[in-house]
C-alpha atoms as a PDB file:
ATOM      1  CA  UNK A   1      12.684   4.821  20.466  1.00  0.00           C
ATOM      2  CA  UNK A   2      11.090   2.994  17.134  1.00  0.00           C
ATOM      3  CA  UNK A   3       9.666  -0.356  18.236  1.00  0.00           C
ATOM      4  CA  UNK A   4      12.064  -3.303  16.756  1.00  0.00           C
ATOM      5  CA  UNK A   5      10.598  -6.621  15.485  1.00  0.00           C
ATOM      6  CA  UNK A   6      13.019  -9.460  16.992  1.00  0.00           C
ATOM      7  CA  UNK A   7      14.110 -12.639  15.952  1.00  0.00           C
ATOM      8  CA  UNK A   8      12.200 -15.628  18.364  1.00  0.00           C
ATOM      9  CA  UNK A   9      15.918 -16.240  19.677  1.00  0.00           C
ATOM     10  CA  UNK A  10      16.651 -12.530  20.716  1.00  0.00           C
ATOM     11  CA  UNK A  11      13.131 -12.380  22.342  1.00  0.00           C
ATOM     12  CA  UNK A  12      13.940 -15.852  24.425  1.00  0.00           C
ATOM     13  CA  UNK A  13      17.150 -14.902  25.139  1.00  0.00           C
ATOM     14  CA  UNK A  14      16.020 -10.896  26.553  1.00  0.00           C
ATOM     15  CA  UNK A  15      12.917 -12.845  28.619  1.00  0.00           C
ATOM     16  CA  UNK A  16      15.377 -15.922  29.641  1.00  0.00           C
ATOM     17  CA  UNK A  17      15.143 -15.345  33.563  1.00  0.00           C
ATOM     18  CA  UNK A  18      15.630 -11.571  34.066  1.00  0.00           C
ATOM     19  CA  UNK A  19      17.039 -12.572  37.042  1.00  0.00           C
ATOM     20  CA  UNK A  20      18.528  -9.151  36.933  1.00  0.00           C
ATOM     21  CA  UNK A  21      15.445  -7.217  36.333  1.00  0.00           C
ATOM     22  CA  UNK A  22      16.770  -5.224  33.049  1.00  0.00           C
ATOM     23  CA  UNK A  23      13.688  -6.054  30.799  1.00  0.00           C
ATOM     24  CA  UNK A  24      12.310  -2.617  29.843  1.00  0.00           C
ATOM     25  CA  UNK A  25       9.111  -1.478  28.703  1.00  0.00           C
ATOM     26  CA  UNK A  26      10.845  -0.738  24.978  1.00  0.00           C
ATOM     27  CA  UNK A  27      11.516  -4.655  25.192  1.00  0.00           C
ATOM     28  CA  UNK A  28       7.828  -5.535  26.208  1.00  0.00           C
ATOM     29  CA  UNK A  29       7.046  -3.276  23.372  1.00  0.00           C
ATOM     30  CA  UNK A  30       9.538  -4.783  20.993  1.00  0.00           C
ATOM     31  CA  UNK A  31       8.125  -7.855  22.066  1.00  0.00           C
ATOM     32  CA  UNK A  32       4.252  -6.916  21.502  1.00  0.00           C
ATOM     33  CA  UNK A  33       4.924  -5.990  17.804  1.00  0.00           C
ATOM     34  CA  UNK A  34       6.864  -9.199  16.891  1.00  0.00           C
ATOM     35  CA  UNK A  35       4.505 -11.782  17.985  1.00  0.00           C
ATOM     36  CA  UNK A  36       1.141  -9.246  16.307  1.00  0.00           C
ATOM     37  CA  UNK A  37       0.463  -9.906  13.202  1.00  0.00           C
ATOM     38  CA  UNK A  38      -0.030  -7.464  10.793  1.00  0.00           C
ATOM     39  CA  UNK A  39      -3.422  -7.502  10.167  1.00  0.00           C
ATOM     40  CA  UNK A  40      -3.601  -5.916  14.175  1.00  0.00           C
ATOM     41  CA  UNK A  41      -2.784  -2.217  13.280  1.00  0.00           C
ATOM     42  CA  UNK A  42      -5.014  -0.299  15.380  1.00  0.00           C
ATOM     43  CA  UNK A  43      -5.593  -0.725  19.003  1.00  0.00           C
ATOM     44  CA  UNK A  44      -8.061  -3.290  20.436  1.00  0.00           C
ATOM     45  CA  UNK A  45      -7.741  -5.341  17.357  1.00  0.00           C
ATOM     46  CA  UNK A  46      -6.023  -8.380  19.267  1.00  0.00           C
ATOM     47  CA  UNK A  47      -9.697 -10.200  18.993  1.00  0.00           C
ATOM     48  CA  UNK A  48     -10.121  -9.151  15.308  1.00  0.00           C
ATOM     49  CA  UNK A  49     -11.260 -12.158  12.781  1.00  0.00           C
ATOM     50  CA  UNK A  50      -9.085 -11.914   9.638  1.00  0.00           C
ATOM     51  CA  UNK A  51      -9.974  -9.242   7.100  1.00  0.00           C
ATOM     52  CA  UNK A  52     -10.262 -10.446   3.490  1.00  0.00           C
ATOM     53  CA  UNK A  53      -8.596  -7.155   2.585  1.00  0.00           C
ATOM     54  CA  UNK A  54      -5.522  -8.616   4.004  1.00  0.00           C
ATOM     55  CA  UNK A  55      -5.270 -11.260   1.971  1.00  0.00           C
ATOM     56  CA  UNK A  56      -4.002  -9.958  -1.312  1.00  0.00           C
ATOM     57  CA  UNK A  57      -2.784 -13.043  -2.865  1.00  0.00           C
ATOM     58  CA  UNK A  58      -4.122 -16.285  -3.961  1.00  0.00           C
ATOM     59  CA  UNK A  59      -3.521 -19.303  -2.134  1.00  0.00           C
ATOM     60  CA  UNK A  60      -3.263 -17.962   1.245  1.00  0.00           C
ATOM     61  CA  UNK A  61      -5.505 -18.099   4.485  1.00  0.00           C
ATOM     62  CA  UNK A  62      -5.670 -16.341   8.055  1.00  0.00           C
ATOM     63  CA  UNK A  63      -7.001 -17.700  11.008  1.00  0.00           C
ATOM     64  CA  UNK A  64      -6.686 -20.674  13.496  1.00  0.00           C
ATOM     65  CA  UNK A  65      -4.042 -22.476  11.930  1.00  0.00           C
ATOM     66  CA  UNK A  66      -3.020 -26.495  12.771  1.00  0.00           C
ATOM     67  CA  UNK A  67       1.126 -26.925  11.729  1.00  0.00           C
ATOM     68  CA  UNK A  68       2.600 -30.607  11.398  1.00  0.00           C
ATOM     69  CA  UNK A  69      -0.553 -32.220  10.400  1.00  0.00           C
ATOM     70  CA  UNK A  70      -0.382 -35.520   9.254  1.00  0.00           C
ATOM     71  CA  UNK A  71      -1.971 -36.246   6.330  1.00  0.00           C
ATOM     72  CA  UNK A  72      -3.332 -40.160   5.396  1.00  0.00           C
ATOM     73  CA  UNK A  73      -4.490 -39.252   1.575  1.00  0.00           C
ATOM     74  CA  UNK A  74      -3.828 -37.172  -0.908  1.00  0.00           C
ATOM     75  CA  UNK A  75      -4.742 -33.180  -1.316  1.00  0.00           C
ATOM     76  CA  UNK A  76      -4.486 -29.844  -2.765  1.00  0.00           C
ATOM     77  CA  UNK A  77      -4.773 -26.518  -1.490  1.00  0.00           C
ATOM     78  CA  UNK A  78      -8.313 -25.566  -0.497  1.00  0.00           C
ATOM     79  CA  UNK A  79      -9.603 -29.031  -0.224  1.00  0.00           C
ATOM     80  CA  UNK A  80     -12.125 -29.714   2.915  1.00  0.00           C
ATOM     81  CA  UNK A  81     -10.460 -32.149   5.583  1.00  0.00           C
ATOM     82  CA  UNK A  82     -11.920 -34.334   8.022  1.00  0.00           C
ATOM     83  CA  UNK A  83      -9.917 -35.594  10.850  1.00  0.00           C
ATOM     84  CA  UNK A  84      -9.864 -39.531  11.858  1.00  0.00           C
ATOM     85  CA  UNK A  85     -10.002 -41.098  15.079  1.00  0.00           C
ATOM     86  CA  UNK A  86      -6.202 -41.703  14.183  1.00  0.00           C
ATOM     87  CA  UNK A  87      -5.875 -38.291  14.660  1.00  0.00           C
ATOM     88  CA  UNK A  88      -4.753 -38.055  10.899  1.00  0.00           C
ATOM     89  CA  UNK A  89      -6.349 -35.582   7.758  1.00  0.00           C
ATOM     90  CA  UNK A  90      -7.913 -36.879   4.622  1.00  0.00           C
ATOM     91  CA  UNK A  91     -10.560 -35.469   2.300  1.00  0.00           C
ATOM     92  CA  UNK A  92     -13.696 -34.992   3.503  1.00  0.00           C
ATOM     93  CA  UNK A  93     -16.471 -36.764   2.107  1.00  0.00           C
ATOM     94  CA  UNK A  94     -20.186 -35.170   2.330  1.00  0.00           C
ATOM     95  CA  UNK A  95     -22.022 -38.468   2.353  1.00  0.00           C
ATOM     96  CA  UNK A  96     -20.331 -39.429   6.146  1.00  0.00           C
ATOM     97  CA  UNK A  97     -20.541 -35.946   7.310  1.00  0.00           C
ATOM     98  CA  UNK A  98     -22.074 -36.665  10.385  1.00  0.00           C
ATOM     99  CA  UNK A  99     -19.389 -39.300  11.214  1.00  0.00           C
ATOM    100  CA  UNK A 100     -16.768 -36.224  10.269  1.00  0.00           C
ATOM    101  CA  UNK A 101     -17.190 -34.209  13.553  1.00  0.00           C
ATOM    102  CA  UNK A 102     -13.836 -31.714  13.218  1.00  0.00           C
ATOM    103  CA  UNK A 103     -13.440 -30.434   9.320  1.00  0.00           C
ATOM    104  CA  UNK A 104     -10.378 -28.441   7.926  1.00  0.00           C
ATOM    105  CA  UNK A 105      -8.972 -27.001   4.390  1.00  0.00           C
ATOM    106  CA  UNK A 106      -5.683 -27.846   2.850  1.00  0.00           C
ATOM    107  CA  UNK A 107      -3.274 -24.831   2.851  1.00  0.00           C
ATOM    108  CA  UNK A 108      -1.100 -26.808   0.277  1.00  0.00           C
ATOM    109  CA  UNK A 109      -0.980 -29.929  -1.886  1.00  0.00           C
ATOM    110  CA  UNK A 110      -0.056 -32.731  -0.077  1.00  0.00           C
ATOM    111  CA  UNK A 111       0.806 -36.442  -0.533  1.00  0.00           C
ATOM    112  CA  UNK A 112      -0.020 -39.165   1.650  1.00  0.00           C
ATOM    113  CA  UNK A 113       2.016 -39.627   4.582  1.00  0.00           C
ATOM    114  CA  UNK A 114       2.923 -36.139   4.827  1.00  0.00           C
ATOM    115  CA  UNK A 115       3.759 -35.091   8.212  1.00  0.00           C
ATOM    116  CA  UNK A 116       4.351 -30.896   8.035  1.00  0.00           C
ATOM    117  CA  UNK A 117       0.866 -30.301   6.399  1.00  0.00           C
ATOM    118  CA  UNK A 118      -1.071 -27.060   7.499  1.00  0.00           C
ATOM    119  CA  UNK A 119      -5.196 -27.156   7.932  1.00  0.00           C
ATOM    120  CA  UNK A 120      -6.962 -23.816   8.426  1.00  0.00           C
ATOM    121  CA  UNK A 121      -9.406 -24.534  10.944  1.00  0.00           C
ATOM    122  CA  UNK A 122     -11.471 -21.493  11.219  1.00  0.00           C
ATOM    123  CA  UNK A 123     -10.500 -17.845   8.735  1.00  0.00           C
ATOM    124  CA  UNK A 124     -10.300 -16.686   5.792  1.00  0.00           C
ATOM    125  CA  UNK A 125      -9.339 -18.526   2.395  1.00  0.00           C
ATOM    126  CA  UNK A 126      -8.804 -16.915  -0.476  1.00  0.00           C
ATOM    127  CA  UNK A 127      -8.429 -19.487  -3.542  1.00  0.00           C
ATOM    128  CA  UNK A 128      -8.481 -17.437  -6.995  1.00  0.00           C
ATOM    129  CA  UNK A 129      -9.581 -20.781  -8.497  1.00  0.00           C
ATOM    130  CA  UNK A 130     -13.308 -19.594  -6.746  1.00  0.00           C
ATOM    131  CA  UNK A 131     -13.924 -16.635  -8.643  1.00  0.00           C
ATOM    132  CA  UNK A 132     -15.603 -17.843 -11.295  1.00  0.00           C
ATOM    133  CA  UNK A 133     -17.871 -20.052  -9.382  1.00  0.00           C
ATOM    134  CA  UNK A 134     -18.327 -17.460  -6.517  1.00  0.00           C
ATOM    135  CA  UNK A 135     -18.893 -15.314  -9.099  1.00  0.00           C
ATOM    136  CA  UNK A 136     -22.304 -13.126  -7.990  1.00  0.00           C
ATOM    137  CA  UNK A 137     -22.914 -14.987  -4.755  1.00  0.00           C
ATOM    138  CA  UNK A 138     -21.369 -12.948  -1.952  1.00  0.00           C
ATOM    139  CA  UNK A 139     -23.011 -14.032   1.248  1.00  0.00           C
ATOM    140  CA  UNK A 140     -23.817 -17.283   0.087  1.00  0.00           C
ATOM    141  CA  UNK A 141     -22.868 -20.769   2.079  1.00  0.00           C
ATOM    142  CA  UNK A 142     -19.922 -22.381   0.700  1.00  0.00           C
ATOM    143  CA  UNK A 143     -20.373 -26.361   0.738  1.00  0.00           C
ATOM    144  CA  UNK A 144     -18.719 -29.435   0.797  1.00  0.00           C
ATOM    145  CA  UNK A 145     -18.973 -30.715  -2.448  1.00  0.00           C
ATOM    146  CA  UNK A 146     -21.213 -34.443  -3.774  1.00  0.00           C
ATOM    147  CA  UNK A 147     -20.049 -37.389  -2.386  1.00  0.00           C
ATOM    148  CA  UNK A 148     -18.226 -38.190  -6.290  1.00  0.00           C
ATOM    149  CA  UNK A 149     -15.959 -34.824  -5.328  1.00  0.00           C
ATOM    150  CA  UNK A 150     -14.104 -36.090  -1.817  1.00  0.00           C
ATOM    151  CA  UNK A 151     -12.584 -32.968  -0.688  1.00  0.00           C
ATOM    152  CA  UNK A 152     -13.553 -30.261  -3.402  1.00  0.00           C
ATOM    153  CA  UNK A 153     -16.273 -27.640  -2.324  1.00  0.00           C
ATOM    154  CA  UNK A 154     -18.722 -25.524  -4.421  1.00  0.00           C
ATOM    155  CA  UNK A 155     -20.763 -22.643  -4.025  1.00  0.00           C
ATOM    156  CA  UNK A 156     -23.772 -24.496  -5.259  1.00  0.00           C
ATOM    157  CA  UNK A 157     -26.431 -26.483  -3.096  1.00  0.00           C
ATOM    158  CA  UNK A 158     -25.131 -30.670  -3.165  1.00  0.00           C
ATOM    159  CA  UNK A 159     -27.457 -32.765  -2.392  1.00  0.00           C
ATOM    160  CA  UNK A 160     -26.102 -33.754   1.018  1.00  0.00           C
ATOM    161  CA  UNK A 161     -25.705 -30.075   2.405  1.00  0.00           C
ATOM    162  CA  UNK A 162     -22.851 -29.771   4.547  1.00  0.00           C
ATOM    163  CA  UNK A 163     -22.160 -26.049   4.598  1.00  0.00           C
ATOM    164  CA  UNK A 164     -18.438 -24.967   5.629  1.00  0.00           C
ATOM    165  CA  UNK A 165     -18.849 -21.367   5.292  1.00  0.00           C
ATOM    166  CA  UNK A 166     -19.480 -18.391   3.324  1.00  0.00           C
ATOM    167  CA  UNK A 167     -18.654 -16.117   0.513  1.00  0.00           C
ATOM    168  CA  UNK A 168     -16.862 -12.987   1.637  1.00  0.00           C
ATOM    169  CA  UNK A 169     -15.512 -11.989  -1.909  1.00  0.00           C
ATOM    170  CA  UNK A 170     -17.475 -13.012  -4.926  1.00  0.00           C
ATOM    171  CA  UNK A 171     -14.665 -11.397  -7.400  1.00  0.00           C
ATOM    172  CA  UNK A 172     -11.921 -13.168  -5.952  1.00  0.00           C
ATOM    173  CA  UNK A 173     -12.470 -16.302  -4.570  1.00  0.00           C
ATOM    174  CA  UNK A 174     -12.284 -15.046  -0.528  1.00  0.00           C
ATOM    175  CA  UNK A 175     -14.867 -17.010   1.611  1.00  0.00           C
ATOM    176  CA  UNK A 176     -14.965 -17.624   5.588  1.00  0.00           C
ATOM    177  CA  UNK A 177     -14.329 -20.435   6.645  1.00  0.00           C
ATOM    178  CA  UNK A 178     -16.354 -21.487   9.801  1.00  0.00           C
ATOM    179  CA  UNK A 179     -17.108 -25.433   9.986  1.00  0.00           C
ATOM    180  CA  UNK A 180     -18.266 -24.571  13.729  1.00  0.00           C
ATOM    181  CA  UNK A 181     -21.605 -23.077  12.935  1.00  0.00           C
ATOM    182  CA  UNK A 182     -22.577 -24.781   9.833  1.00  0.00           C
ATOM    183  CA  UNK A 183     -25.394 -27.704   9.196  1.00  0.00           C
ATOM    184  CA  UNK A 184     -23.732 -31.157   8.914  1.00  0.00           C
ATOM    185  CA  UNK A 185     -25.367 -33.799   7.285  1.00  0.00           C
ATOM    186  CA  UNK A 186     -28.607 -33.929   4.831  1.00  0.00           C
END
C-alpha cells in the first residue's frame, strides 16, 4: 500500500486512544510521511540542515522557525530581529549588539503590534534582493548592517561586526543563517 499524507485531524483522530489497538504500521507510516518535510527524502536525513537547493523561490526560509511572534516595530522580510526582555521582536540594531543576546530574520513585512509574525531562528534564507550584493562572495559572513540601517544586513564588513551568518549562494541571494556561532559586538 502507497503511503498517504493525512490531514492533522485524520492523524489525531486514528492516534486518539487506540484503546482498541487497530493502529497499523501503514498508519505509523502514513503518519511518518505527513509530519517529514520534503526536503527529508532519503533515509537518515531526519537531522539534515536545510539544503539551499530546496529553496527555489525568493522570499522563503527553512529551519527553526518561531510562529505568533509579536512584533513591537516595524519590518520587512529578511530584516535581522532582536528579541526584548518583553519577550517582543524589533529590528536589530548593531551598535547594542551585545545587549541583543537572541537575534532572528523577518519571514514577512510586518507592522507594529503584529501578533502572527514568523522569525527564522537558525536555516536557510533565500532573499533574491541579495544577489547583487552577494554577488562573488560565497562563503563570506553575512552581517548586521551600521547602526544608521536598524534591521537591514550586508555582505560587507560594518564597522561594528556582528556577523549573522554566511553566504551559501552568491547568484541568488541564499545565505545560512546561524546567529549562534557568530561574533557579537565590535
Amino acid at each position: 500500500m502507497a503511503d498517504t499524507q493525512r490531514t492533522r485531524a485524520a492523524i489525531l483522530a486514528l492516534f486518539a486512544d487506540n484503546t482498541t489497538g487497530q493502529i497499523s504500521a501503514q498508519d505509523l507510516r502514513d503518519f511518518v510521511v505527513t509530519v517529514m518535510e520534503s526536503e527529508f527524502a532519503n533515509p537518515g536525513d531526519f537531522w539534515k540542515q536545510p539544503d539551499k537547493a530546496n529553496l527555489a523561490t525568493g522570499d522563503t526560509a527553512k529551519g527553526w522557525i518561531d510562529y505568533s511572534c509579536l512584533i513591537d516595530s516595524g519590518c520587512s522580510f529578511g530584516n535581522a530581529l532582536a528579541l526584548t526582555p518583553s519577550n517582543t521582536w524589533r529590528p536589530a540594531n548593531a551598535s547594542q549588539s551585545v545587549c541583543q543576546p537572541c537575534l532572528g530574520l523577518a519571514l514577512g513585512s510586518y507592522a507594529s503590534g503584529e501578533s502572527q509574525a514568523q522569525v527564522l531562528r537558525r536555516g536557510l534564507i533565500y532573499h533574491s534582493a541579495f544577489s547583487a550584493s552577494f554577488a562573488g562572495k560565497i562563503g563570506r559572513p553575512v552581517y548586521l548592517a551600521s547602526a544608521n540601517s536598524v534591521g537591514s544586513i550586508t555582505a560587507s564588513v560594518p564597522t561594528n561586526s556582528v556577523v549573522l551568518g554566511v553566504i551559501a549562494d552568491d547568484t541568488k541571494g541564499k545565505w545560512f543563517f546561524d546567529p549562534e556561532w557568530s561574533v557579537r559586538g565590535s
